[in-house]
PDB file of N, CA and C in Angstrom:
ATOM      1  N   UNK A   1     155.443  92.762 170.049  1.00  0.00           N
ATOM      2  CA  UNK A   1     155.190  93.211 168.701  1.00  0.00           C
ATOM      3  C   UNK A   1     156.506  93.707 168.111  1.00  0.00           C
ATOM      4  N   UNK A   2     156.322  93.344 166.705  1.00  0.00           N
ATOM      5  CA  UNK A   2     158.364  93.854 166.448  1.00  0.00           C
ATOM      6  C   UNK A   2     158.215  95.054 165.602  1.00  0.00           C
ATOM      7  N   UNK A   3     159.392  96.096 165.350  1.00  0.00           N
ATOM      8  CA  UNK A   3     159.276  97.567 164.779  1.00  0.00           C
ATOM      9  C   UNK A   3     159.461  96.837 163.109  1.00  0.00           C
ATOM     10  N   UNK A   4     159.164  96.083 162.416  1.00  0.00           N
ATOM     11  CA  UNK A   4     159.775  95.511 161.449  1.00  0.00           C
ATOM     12  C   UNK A   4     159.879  97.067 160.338  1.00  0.00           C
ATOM     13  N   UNK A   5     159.267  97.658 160.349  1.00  0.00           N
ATOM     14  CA  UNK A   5     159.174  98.925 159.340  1.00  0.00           C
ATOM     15  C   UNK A   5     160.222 100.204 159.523  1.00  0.00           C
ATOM     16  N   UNK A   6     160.259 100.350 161.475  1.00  0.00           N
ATOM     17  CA  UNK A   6     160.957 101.202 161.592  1.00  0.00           C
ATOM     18  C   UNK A   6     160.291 103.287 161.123  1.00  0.00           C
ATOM     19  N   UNK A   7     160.633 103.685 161.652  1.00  0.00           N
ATOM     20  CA  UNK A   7     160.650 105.170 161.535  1.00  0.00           C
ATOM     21  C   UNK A   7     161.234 105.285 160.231  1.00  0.00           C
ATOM     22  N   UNK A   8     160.482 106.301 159.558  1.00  0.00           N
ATOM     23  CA  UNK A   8     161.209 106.723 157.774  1.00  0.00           C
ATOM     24  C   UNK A   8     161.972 108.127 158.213  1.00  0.00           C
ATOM     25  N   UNK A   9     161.319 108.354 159.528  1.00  0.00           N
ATOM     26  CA  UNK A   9     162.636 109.701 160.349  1.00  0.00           C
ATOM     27  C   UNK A   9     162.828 109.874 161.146  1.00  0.00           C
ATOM     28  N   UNK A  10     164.417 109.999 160.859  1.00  0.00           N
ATOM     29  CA  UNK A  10     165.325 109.342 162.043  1.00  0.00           C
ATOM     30  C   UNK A  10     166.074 110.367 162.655  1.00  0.00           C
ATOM     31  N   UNK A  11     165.841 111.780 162.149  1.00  0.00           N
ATOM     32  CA  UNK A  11     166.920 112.917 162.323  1.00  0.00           C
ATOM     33  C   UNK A  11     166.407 114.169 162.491  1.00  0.00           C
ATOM     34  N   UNK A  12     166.067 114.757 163.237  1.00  0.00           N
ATOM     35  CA  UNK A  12     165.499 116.348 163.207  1.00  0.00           C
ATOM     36  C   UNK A  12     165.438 116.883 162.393  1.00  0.00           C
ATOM     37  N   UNK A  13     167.002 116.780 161.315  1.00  0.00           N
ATOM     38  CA  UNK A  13     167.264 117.522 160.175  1.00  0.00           C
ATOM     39  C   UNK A  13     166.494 116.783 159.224  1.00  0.00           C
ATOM     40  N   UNK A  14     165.946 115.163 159.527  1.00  0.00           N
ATOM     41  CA  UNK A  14     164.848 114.956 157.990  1.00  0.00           C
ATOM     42  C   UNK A  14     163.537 115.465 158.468  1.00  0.00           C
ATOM     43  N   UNK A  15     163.337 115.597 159.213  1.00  0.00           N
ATOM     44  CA  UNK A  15     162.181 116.159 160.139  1.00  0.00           C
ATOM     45  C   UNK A  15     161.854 117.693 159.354  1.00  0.00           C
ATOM     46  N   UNK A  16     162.996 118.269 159.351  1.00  0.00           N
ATOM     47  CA  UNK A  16     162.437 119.496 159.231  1.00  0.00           C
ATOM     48  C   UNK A  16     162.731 119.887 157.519  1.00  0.00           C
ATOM     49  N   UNK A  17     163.598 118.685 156.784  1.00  0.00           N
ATOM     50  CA  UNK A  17     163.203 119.014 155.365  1.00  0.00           C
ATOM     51  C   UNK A  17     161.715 118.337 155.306  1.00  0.00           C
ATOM     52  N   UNK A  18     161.633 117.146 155.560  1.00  0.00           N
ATOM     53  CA  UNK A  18     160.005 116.632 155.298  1.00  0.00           C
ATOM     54  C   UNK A  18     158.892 117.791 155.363  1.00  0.00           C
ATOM     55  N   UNK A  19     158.768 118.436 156.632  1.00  0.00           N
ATOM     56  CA  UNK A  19     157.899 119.605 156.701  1.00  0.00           C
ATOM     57  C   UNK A  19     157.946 120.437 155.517  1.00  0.00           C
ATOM     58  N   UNK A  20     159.596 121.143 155.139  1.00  0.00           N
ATOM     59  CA  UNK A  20     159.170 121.710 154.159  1.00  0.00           C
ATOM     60  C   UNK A  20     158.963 121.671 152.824  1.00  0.00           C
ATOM     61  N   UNK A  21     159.001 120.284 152.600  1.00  0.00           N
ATOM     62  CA  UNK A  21     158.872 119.598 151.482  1.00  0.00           C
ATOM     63  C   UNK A  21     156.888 119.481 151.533  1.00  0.00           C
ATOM     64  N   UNK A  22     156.528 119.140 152.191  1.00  0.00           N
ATOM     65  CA  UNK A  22     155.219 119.279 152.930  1.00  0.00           C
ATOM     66  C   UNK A  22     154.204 120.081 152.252  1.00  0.00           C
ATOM     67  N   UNK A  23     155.645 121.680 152.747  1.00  0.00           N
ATOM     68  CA  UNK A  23     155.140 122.766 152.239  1.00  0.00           C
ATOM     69  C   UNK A  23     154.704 123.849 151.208  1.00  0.00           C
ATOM     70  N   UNK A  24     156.408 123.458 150.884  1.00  0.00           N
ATOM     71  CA  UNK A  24     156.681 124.063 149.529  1.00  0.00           C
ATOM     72  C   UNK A  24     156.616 123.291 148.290  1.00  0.00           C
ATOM     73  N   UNK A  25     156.163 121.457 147.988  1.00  0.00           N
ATOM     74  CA  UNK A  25     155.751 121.605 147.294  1.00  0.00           C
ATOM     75  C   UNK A  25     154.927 121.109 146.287  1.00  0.00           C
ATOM     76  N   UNK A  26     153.696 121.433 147.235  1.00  0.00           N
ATOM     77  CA  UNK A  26     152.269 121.726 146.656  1.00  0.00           C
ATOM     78  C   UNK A  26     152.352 123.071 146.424  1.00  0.00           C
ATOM     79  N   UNK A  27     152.925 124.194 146.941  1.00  0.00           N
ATOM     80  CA  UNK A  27     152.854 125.916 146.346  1.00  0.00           C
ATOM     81  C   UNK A  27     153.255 125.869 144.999  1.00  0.00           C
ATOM     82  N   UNK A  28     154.577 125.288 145.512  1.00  0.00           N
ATOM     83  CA  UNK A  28     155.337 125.437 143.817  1.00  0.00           C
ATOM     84  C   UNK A  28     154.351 124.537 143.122  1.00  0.00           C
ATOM     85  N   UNK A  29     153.790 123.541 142.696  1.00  0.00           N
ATOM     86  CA  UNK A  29     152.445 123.117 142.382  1.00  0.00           C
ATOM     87  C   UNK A  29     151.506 124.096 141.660  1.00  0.00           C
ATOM     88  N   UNK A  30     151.016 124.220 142.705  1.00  0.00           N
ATOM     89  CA  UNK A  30     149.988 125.457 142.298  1.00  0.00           C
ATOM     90  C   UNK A  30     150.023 126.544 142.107  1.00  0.00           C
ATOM     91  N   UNK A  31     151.394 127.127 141.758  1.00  0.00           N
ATOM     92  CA  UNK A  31     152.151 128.357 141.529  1.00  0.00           C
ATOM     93  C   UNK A  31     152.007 127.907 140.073  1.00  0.00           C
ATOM     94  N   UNK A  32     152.736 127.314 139.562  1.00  0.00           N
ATOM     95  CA  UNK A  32     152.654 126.833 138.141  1.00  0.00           C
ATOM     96  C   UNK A  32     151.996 126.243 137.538  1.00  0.00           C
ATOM     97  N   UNK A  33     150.607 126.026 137.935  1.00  0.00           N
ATOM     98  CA  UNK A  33     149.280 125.602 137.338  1.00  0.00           C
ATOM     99  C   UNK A  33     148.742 127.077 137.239  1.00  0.00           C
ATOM    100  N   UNK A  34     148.853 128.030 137.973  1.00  0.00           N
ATOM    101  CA  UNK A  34     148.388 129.200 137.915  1.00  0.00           C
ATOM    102  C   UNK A  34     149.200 130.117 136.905  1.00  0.00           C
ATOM    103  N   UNK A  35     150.134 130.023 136.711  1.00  0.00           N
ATOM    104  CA  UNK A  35     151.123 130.469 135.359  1.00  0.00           C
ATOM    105  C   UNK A  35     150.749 129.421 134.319  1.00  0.00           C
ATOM    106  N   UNK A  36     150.272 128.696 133.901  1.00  0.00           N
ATOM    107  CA  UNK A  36     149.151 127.570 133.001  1.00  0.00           C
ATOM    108  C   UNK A  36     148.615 128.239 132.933  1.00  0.00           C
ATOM    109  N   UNK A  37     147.491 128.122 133.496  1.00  0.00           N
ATOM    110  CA  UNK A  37     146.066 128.672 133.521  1.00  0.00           C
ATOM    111  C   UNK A  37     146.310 130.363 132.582  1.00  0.00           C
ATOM    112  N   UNK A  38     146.867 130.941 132.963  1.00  0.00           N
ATOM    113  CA  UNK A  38     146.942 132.721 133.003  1.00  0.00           C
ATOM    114  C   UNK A  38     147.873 132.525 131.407  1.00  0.00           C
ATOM    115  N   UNK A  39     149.004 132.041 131.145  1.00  0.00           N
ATOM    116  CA  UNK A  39     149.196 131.991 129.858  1.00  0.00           C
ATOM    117  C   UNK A  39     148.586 131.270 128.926  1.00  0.00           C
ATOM    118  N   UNK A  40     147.666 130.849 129.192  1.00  0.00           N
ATOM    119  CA  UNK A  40     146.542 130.007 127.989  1.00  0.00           C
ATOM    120  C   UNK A  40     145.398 131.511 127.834  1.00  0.00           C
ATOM    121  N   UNK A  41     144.880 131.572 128.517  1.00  0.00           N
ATOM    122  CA  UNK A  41     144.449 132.819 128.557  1.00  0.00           C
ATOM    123  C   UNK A  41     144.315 134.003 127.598  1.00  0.00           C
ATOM    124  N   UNK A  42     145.725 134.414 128.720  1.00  0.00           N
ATOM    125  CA  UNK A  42     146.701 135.756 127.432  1.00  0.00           C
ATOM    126  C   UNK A  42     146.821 135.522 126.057  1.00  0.00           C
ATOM    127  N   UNK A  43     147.097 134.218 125.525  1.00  0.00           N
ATOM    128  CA  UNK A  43     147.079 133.982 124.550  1.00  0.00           C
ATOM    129  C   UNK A  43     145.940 134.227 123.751  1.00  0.00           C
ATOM    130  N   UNK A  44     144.981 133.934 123.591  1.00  0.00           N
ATOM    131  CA  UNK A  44     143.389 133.937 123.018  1.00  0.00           C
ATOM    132  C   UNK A  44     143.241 135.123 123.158  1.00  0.00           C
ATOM    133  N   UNK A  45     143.050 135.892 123.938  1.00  0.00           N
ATOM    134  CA  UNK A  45     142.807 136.902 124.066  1.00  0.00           C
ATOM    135  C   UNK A  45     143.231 138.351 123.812  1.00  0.00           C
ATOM    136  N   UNK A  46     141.963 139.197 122.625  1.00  0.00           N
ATOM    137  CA  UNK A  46     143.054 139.931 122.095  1.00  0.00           C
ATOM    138  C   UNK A  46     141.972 141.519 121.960  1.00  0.00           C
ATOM    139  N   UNK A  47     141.619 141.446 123.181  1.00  0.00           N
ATOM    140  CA  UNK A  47     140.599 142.693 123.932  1.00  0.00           C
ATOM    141  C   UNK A  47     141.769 143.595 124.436  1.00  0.00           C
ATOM    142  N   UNK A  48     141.538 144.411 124.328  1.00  0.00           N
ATOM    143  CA  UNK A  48     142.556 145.305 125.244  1.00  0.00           C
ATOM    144  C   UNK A  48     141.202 145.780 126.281  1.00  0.00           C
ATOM    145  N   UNK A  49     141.719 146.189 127.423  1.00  0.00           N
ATOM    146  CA  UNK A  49     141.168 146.669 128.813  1.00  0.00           C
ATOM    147  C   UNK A  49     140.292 147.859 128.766  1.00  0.00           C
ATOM    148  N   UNK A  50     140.287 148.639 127.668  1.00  0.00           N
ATOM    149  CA  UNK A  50     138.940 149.648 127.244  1.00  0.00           C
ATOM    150  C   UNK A  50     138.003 148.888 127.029  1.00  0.00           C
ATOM    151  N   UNK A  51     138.143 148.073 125.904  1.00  0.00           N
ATOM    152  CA  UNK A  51     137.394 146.986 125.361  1.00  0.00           C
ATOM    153  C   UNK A  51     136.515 146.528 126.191  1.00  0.00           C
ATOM    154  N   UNK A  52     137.353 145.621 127.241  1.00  0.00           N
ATOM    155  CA  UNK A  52     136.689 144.875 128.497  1.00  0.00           C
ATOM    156  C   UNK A  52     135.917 145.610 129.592  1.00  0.00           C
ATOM    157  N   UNK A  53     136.036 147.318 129.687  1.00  0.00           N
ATOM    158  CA  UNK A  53     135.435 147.800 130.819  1.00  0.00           C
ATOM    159  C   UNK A  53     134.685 148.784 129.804  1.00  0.00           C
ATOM    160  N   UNK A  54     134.261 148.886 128.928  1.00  0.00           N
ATOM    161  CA  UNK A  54     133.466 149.825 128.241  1.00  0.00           C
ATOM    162  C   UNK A  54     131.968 149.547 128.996  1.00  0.00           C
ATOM    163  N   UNK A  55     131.575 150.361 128.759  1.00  0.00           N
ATOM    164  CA  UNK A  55     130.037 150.620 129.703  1.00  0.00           C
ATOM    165  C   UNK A  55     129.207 149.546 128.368  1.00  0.00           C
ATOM    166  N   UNK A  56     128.120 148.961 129.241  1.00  0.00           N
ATOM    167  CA  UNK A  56     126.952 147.865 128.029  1.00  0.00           C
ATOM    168  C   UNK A  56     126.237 149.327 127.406  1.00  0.00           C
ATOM    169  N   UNK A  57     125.626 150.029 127.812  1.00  0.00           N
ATOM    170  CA  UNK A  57     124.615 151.035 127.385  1.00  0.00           C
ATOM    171  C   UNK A  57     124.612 152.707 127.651  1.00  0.00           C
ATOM    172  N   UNK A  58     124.542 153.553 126.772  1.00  0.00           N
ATOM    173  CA  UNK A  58     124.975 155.010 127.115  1.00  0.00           C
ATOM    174  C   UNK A  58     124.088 155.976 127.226  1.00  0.00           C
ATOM    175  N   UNK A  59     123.639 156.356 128.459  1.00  0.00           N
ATOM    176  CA  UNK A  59     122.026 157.387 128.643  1.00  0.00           C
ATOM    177  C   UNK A  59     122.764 158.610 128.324  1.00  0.00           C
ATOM    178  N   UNK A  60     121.659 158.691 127.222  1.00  0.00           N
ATOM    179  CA  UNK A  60     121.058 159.801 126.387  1.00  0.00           C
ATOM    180  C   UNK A  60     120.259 161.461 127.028  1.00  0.00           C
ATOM    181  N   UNK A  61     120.608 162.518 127.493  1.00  0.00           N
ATOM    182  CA  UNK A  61     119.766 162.879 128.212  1.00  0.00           C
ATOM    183  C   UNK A  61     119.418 164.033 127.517  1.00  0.00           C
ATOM    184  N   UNK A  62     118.519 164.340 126.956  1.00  0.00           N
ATOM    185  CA  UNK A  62     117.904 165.497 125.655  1.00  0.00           C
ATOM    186  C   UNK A  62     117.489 166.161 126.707  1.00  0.00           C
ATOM    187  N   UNK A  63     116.736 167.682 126.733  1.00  0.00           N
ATOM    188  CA  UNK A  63     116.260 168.641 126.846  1.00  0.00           C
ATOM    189  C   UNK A  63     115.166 168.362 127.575  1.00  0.00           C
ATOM    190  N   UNK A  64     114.805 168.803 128.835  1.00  0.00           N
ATOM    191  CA  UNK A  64     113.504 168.220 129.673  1.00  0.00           C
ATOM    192  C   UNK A  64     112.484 168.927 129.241  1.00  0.00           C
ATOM    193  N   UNK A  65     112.291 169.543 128.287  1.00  0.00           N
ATOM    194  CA  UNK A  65     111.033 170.416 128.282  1.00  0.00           C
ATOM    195  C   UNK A  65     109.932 169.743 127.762  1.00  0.00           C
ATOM    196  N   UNK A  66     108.631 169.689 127.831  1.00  0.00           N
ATOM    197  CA  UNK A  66     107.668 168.463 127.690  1.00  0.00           C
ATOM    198  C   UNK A  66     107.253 168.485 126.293  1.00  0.00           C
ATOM    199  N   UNK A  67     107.252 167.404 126.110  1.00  0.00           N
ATOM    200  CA  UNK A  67     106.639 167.039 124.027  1.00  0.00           C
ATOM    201  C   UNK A  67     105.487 168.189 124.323  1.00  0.00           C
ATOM    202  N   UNK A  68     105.611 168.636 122.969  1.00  0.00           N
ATOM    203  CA  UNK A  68     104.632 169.732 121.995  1.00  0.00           C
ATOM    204  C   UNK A  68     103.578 168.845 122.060  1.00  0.00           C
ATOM    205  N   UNK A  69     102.108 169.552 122.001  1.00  0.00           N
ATOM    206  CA  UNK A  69     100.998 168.702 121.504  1.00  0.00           C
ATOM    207  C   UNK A  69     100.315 169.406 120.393  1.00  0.00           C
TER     208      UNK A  69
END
């Protein structure tokens, strides 16, 4: 059977950029889809953080003494 294709690595040293090419970059990838994502966002948005954590409903608590009849 003949090698007609051959090895695409031939050197420890491509060996070990390949890996970190591998590695680093799909991060860097998805590092900057995530800086996308988060400045589309920020933009639209124009709540400030009281806004966003304010309570839905506020109990009322009057005087326990029982209705008059």
């Amino acid at each position: 059977m003949s090698n007609e294709h051959g090895n695409l690595i031939k050197s420890p040293k491509q060996l070990i950029i390949v890996v970190f090419a591998c590695f680093f970059v799909p991060l860097i990838i998805i590092l900057l889809l995530m800086v996308f994502v988060n400045n589309g966002k920020r933009g639209e948005s124009t709540a400030t953080t009281e806004q966003l954590i304010k309570p839905v409903a506020q109990l009322n608590i009057q005087d326990a003494a029982p209705a008059a009849k």
